[in-house]
Protein backbone atom coordinates (compact mmCIF):
# COMPACT_ATOMS: atom_id res chain seq x y z
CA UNK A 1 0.00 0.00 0.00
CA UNK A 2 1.29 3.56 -1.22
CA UNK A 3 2.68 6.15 2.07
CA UNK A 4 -0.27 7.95 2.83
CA UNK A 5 -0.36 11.61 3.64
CA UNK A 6 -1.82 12.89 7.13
CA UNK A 7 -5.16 14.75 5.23
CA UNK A 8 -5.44 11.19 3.90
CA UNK A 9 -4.65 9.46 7.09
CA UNK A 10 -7.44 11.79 9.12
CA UNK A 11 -9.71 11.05 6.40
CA UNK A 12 -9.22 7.32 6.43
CA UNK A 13 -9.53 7.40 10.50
CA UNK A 14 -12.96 9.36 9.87
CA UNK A 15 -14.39 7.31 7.34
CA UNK A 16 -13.63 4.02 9.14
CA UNK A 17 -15.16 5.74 12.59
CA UNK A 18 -18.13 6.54 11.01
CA UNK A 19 -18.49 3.17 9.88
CA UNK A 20 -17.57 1.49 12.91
CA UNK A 21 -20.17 3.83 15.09
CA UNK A 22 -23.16 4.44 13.01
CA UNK A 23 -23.10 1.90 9.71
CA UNK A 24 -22.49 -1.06 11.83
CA UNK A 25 -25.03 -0.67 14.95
CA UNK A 26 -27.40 -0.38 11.65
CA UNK A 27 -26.58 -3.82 9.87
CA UNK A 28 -29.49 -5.47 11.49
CA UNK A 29 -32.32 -3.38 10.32
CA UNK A 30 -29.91 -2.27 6.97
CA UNK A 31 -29.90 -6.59 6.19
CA UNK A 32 -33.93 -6.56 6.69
CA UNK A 33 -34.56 -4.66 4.13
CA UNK A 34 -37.83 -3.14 3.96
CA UNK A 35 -39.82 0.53 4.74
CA UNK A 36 -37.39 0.87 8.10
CA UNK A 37 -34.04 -0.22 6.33
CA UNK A 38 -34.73 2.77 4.07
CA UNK A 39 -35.36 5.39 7.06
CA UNK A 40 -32.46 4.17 8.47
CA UNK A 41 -30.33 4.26 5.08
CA UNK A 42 -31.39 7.76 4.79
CA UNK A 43 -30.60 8.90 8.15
CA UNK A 44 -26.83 7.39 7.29
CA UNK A 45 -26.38 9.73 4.20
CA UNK A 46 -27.69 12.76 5.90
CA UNK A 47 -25.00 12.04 8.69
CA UNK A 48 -22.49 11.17 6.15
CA UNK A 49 -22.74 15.06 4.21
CA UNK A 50 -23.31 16.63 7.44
CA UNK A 51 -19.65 15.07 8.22
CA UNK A 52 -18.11 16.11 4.84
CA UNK A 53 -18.00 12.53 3.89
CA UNK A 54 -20.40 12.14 1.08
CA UNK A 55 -19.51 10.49 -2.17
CA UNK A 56 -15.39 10.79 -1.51
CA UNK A 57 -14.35 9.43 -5.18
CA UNK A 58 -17.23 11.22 -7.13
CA UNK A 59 -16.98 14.13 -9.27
CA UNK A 60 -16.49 17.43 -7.39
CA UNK A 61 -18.85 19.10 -10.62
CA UNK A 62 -21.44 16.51 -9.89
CA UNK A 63 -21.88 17.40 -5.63
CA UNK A 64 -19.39 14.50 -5.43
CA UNK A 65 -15.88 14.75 -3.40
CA UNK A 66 -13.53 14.95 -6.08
CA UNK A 67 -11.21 12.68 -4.99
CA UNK A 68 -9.37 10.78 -7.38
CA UNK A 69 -9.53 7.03 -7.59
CA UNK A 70 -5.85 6.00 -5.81
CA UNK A 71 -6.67 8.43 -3.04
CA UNK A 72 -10.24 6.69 -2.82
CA UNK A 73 -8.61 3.35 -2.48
CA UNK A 74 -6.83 4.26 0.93
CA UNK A 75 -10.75 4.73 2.32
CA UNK A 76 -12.41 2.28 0.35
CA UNK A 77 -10.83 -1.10 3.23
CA UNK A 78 -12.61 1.30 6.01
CA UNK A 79 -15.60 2.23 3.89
CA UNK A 80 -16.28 -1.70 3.52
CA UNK A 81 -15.68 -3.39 6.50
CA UNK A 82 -19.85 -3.05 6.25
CA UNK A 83 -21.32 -4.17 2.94
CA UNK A 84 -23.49 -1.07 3.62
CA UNK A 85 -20.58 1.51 3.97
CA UNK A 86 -20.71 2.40 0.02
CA UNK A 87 -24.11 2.82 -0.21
CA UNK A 88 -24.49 4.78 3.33
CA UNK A 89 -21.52 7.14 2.48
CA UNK A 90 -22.80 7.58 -1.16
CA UNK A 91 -19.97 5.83 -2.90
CA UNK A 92 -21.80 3.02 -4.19
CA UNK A 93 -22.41 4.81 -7.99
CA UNK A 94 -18.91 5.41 -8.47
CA UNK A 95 -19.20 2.63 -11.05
CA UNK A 96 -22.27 3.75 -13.11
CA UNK A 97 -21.41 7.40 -12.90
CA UNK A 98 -17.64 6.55 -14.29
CA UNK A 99 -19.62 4.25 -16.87
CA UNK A 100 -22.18 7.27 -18.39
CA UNK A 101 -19.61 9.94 -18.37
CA UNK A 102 -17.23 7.97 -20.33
CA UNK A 103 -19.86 6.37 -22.98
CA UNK A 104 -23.10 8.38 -22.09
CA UNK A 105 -24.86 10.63 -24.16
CA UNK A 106 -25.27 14.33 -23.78
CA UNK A 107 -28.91 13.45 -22.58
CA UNK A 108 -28.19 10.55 -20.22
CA UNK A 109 -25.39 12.58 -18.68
CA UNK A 110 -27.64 15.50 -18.44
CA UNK A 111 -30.97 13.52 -16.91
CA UNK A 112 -28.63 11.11 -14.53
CA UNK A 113 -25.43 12.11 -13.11
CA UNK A 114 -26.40 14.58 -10.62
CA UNK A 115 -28.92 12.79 -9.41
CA UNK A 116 -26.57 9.61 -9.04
CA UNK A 117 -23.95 11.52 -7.35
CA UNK A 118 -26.73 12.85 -5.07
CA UNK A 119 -28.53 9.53 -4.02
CA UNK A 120 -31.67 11.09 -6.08
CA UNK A 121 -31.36 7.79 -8.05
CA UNK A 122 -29.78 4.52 -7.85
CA UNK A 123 -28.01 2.38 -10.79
CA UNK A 124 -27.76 -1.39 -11.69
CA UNK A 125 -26.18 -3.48 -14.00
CA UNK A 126 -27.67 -6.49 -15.85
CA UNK A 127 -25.56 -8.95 -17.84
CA UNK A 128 -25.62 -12.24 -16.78
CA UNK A 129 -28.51 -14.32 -17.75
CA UNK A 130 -30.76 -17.73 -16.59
CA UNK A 131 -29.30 -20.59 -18.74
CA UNK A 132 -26.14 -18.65 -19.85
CA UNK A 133 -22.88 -18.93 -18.24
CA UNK A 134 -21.92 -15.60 -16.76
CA UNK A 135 -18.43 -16.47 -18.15
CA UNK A 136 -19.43 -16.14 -21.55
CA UNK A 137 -21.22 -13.12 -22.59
CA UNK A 138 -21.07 -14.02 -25.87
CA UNK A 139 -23.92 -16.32 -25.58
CA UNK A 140 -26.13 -13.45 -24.40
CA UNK A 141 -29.45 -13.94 -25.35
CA UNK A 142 -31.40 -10.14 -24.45
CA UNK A 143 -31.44 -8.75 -27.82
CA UNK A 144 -32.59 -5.45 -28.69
CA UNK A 145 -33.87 -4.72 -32.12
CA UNK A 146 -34.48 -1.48 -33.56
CA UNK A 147 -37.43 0.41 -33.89
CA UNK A 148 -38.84 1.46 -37.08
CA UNK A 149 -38.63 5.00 -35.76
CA UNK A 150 -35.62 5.27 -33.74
CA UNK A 151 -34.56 3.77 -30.52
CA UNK A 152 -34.94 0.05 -29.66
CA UNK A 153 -37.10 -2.51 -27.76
CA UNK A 154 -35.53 -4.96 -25.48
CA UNK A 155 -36.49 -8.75 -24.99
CA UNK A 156 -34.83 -10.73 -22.31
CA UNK A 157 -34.11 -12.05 -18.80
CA UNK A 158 -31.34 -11.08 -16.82
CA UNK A 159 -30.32 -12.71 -13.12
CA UNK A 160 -28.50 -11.67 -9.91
CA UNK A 161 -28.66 -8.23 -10.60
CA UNK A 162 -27.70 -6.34 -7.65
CA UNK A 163 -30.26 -3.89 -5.88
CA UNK A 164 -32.85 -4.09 -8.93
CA UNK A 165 -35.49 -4.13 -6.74
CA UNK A 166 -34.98 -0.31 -6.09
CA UNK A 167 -33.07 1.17 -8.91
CA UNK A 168 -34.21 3.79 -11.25
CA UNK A 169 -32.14 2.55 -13.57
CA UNK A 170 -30.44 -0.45 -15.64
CA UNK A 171 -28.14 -1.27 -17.64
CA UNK A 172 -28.55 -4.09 -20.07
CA UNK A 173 -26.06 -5.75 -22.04
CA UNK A 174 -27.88 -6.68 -25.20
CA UNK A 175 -27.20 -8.43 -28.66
CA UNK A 176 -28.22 -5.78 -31.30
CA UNK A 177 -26.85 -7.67 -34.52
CA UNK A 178 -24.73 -10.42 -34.99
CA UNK A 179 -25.65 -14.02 -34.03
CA UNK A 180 -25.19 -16.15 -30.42
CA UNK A 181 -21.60 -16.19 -30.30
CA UNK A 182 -20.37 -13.14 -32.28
CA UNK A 183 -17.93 -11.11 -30.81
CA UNK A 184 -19.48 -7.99 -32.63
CA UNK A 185 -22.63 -6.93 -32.10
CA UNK A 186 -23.28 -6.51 -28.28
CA UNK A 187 -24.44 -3.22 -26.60
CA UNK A 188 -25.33 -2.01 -23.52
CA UNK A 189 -28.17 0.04 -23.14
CA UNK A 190 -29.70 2.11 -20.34
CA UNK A 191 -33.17 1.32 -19.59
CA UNK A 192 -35.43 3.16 -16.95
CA UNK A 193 -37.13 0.47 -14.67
CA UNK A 194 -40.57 2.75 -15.08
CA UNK A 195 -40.50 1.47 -18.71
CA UNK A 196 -44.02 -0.44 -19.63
CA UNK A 197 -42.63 -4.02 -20.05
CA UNK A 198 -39.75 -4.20 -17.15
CA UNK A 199 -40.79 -6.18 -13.93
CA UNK A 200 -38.61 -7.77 -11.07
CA UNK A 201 -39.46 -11.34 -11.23
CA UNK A 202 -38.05 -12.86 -8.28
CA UNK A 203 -35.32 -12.03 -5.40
CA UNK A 204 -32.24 -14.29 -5.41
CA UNK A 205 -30.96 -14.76 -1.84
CA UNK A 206 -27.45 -15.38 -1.88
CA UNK A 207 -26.80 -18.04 0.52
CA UNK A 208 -30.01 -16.74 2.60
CA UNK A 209 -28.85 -12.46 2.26
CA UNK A 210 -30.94 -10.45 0.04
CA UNK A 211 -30.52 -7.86 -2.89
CA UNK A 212 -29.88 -9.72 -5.99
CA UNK A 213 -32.53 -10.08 -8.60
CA UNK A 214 -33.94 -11.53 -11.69
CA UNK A 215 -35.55 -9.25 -14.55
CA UNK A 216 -37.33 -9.48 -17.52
CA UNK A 217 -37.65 -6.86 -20.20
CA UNK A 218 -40.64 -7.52 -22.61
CA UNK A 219 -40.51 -5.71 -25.93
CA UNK A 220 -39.01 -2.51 -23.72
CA UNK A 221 -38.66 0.39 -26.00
CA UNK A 222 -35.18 1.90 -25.07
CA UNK A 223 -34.87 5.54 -26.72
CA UNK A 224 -31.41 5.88 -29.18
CA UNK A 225 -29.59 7.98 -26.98
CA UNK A 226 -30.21 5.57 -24.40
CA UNK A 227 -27.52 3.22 -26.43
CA UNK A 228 -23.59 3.82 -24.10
CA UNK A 229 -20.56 4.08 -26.52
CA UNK A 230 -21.68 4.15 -30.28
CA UNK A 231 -22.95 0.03 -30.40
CA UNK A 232 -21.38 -3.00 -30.82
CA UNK A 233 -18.58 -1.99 -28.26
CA UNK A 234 -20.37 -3.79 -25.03
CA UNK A 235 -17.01 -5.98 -23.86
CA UNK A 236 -15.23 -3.27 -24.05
CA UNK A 237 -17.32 -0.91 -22.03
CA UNK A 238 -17.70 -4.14 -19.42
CA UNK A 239 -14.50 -4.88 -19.45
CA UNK A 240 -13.31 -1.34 -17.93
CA UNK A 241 -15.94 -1.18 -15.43
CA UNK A 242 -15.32 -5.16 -14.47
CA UNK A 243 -11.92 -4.26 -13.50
CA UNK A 244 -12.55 -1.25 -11.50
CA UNK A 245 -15.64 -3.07 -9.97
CA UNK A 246 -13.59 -6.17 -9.21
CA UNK A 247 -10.88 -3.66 -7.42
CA UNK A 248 -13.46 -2.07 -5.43
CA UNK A 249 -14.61 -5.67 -4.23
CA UNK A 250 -10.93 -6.74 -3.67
CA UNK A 251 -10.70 -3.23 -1.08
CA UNK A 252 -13.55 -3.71 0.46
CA UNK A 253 -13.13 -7.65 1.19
CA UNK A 254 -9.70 -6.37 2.75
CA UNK A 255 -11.43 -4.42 4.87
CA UNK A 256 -13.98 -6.87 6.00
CA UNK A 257 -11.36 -9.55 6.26
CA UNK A 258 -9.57 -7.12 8.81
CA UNK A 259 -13.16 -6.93 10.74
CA UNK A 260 -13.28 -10.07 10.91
CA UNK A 261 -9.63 -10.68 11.74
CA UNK A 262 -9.87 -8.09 14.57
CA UNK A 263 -13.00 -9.58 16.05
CA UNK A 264 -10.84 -13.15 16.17
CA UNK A 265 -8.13 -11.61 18.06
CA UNK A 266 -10.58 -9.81 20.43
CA UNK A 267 -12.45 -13.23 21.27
CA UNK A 268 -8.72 -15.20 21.73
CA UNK A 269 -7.49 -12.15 24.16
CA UNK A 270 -10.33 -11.92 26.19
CA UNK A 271 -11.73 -15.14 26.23
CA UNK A 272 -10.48 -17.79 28.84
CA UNK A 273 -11.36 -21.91 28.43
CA UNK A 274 -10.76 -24.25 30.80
CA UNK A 275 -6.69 -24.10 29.85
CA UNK A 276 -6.22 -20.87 30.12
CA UNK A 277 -6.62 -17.51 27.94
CA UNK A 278 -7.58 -18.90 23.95
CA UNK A 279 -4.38 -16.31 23.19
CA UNK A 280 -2.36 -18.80 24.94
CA UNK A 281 -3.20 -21.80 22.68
CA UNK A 282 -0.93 -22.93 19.85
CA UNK A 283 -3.88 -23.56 17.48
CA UNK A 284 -5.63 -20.58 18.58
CA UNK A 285 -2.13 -19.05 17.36
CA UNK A 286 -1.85 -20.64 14.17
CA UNK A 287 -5.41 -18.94 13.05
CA UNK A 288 -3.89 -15.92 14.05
CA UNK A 289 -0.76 -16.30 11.92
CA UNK A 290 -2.22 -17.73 9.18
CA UNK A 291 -4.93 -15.03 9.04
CA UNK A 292 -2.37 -12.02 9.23
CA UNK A 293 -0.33 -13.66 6.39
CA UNK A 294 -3.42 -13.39 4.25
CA UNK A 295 -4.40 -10.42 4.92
CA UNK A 296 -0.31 -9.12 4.21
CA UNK A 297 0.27 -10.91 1.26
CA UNK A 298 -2.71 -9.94 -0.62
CA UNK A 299 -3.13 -6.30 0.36
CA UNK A 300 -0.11 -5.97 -2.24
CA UNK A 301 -1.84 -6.86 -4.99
CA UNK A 302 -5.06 -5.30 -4.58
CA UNK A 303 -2.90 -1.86 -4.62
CA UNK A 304 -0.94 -3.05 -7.62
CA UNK A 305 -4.15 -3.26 -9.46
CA UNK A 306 -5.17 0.09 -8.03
CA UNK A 307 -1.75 1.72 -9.51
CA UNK A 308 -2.12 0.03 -12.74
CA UNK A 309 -5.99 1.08 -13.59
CA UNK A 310 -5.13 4.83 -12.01
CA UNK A 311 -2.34 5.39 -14.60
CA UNK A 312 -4.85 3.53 -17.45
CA UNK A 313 -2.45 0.74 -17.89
CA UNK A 314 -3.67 -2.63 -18.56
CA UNK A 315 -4.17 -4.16 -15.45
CA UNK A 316 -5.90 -7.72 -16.53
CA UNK A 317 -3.44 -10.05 -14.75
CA UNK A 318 -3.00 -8.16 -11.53
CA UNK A 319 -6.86 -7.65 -11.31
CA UNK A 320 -7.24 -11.43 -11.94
CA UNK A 321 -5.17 -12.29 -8.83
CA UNK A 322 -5.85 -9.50 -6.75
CA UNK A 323 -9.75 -11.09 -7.24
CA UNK A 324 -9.19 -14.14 -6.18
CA UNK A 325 -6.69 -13.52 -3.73
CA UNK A 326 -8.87 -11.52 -2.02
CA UNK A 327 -11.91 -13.32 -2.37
CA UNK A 328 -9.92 -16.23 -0.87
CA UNK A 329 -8.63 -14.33 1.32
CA UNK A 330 -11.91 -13.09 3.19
CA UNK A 331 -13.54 -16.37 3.31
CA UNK A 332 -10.20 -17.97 5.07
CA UNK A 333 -9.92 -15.38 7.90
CA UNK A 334 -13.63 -15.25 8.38
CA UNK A 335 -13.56 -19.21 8.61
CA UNK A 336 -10.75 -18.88 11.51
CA UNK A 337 -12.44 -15.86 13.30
CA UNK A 338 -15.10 -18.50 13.44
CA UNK A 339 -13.22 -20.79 14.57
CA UNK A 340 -12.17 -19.12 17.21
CA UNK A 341 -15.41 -18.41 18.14
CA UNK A 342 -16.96 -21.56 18.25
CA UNK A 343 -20.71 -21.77 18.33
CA UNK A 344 -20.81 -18.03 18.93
CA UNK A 345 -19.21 -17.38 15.83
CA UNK A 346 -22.14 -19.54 13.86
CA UNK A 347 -24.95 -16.98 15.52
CA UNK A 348 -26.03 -13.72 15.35
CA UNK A 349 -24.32 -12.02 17.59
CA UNK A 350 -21.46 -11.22 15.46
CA UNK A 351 -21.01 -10.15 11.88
CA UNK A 352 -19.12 -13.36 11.12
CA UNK A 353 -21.62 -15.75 9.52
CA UNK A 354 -22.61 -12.45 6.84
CA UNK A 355 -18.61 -12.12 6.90
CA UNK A 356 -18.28 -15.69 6.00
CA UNK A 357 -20.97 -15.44 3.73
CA UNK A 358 -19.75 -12.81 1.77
CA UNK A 359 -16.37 -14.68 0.93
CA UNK A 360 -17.52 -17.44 -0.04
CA UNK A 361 -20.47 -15.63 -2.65
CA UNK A 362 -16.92 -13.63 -3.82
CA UNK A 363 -15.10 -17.16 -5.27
CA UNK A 364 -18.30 -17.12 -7.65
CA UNK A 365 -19.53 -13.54 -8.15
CA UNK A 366 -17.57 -11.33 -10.12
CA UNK A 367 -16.29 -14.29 -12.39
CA UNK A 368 -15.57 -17.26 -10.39
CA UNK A 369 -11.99 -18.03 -9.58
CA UNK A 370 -11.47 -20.99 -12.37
CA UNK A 371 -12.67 -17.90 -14.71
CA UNK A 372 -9.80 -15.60 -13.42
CA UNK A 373 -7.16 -18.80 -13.25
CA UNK A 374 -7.39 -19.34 -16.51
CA UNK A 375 -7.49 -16.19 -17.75
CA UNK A 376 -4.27 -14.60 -16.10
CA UNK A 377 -2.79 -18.52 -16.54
CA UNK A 378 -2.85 -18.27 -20.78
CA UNK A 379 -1.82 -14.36 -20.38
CA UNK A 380 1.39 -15.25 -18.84
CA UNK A 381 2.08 -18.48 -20.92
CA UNK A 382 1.46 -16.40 -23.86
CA UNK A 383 4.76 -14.30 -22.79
CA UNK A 384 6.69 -17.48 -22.93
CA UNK A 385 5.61 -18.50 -26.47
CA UNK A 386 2.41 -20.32 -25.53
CA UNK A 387 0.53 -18.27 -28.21
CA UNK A 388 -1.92 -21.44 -29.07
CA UNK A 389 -2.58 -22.25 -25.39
CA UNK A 390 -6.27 -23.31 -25.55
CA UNK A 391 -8.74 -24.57 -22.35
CA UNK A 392 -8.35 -28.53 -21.72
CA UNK A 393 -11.85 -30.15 -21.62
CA UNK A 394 -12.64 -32.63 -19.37
């Protein structure tokens, strides 16, 4: 991790105490869901502007805080030690508003931003699909055919799309020519959710926690400015926000990971069995270690990632094993801390079964690891002259 500078420092302290005292009490009523998870979401943001904390790593022109994304990455372990940190401080649209301003049109970025950047509205993102591997967007099936007079309707189903239930927006990823398969011929499009023909189907709990969703879109007219980039360029467009959305995940599992690491030590220092203090025990010691070890070794390579995407380098490789580094990462120290625990550690008194929960979702979501393996596996053969490396079927 870079040196920090004090302003940075003091604003990484605040962030991480605001999370600690007011996002965290919340988690049980924020993980309902419902009429009082919103009232209590709400009363979050206003507390995070009143303490200058609002939106840190979105545009300063847009009511955001301007700061740019390596400076953003020092906050973003504090700002997730709660899965409801981003979306309580107002960071969670950095990826949609980075998305529109880069491929939007003058409309969308006119009708959205602000009101992104302000919590007015909230974003999601549809690609994978029922019956089509995530891991192949090629095979996307949503098409979107043009209308006679301008624009497009949308057919489709899309699945575990995050926080559909209450977004104001979507965007779809869409085949608008070519033929299952194609690399050319994908789009992504930005659909309203007040559109006649969109409807949430069905929640997808995610190992028993809510907020992932399937959609349909029947014959959902789209207008043509409503098209990101100029058509056709979908994977590219996905693949920049996949890599900054799989670095944000990577920061904010290291900061969960190190609340869940911290509650471990806290339960083996204070905690006495009938042989003494749980500090004192060798196993007890060999969690520790092994924990801390994970936590050090992969911290690196989240922040490579970070340097490599803030100077617009191509950072495929390091983002592929700072992904599932981290995601391995998380559900190994949350598996010790519960450990450690014991049958406390399996209840709800403690954030470590939604801790343990949310590393183990993280080896599937976002690409599941054998995805990333392979991937930054026939990238680095490639440099040794493996240029016809192919996938072994079995």
């Amino acid at each position: 991790m870079p040196q920090l500078d004090a302003e940075t420092v003091e604003l990484r302290e605040r962030v991480g105490r605001f999370v600690r005292t007011r996002v965290v009490p919340s988690e049980p009523v924020l993980d309902a869901g419902g009429e009082d998870a919103a009232a209590v979401l709400e009363g979050l943001r206003d507390g995070a502007r009143a303490a200058g904390l609002w939106a840190l790593p979105l545009p300063a022109e847009l009511g955001g805080g301007g700061l740019a994304f390596p400076a953003y990455a020092a906050l973003a372990e504090a700002e997730g030690a709660s899965d409801h940190g981003p979306a309580a401080l107002g960071s969670a649209p950095l990826l949609d508003v980075t998305m529109l301003e880069r491929h939007g049109s003058d409309r969308v970025r006119g009708a959205y931003l602000e009101r992104l950047v302000a919590g007015e509205l909230r974003a999601c993102y549809a690609m994978t699909e029922p019956d089509v591997p995530g891991t192949d967007p090629l095979r996307t099936a949503t098409r979107a055919e043009a209308r006679p007079g301008g624009g497009w309707r949308v057919s489709g189903r899309k699945w575990f799309t995050s926080g559909a239930a209450g977004a104001g927006l979507v965007t779809v990823m869409a085949r608008t020519g070519g033929a299952a398969g194609d690399r050319e011929g994908l789009s992504l499009l930005l659909v309203p959710t007040d559109s006649p023909g969109f409807r949430v189907v069905r929640e997808l709990p995610v190992l028993g926690a809510a907020g992932q969703y399937e959609i349909e879109f029947d014959r959902v007219s789209v207008p043509a400015d409503h098209l990101l980039g100029t058509g056709g360029d979908a994977l590219a467009i996905a693949g920049e926000r996949l890599a900054l959305g799989r670095t944000l995940r990577c920061l904010r599992w290291l900061g969960q990971a190190q609340r869940a690491f911290d509650l471990m030590c806290e339960r083996a220092a204070t905690r006495d069995g009938s042989r003494g203090p749980l500090a004192g025990h060798q196993l007890v010691q060999q969690h520790v270690f092994d924990a801390l070890l994970a936590l050090r070794t992969t911290r690196p390579l989240v922040h490579e990632a970070v340097a490599l995407i803030a100077a617009g380098r191509d950072a495929r490789t390091e983002v592929g094993l700072a992904k599932v580094a981290a995601a391995r990462m998380l559900q190994q120290v949350a598996d010790s801390a519960i450990q450690v625990h014991g049958a406390a550690g399996l209840g709800p008194d403690t954030a470590l079964p939604a801790l343990f929960r949310a590393g183990r979702a993280a080896r599937v979501l976002d690409g599941p690891d054998e995805l990333h393996v392979t991937s930054v596996a026939r990238r680095v053969l490639r440099g040794y002259g493996g240029g016809s490396v192919a996938p072994t079927r079995g």
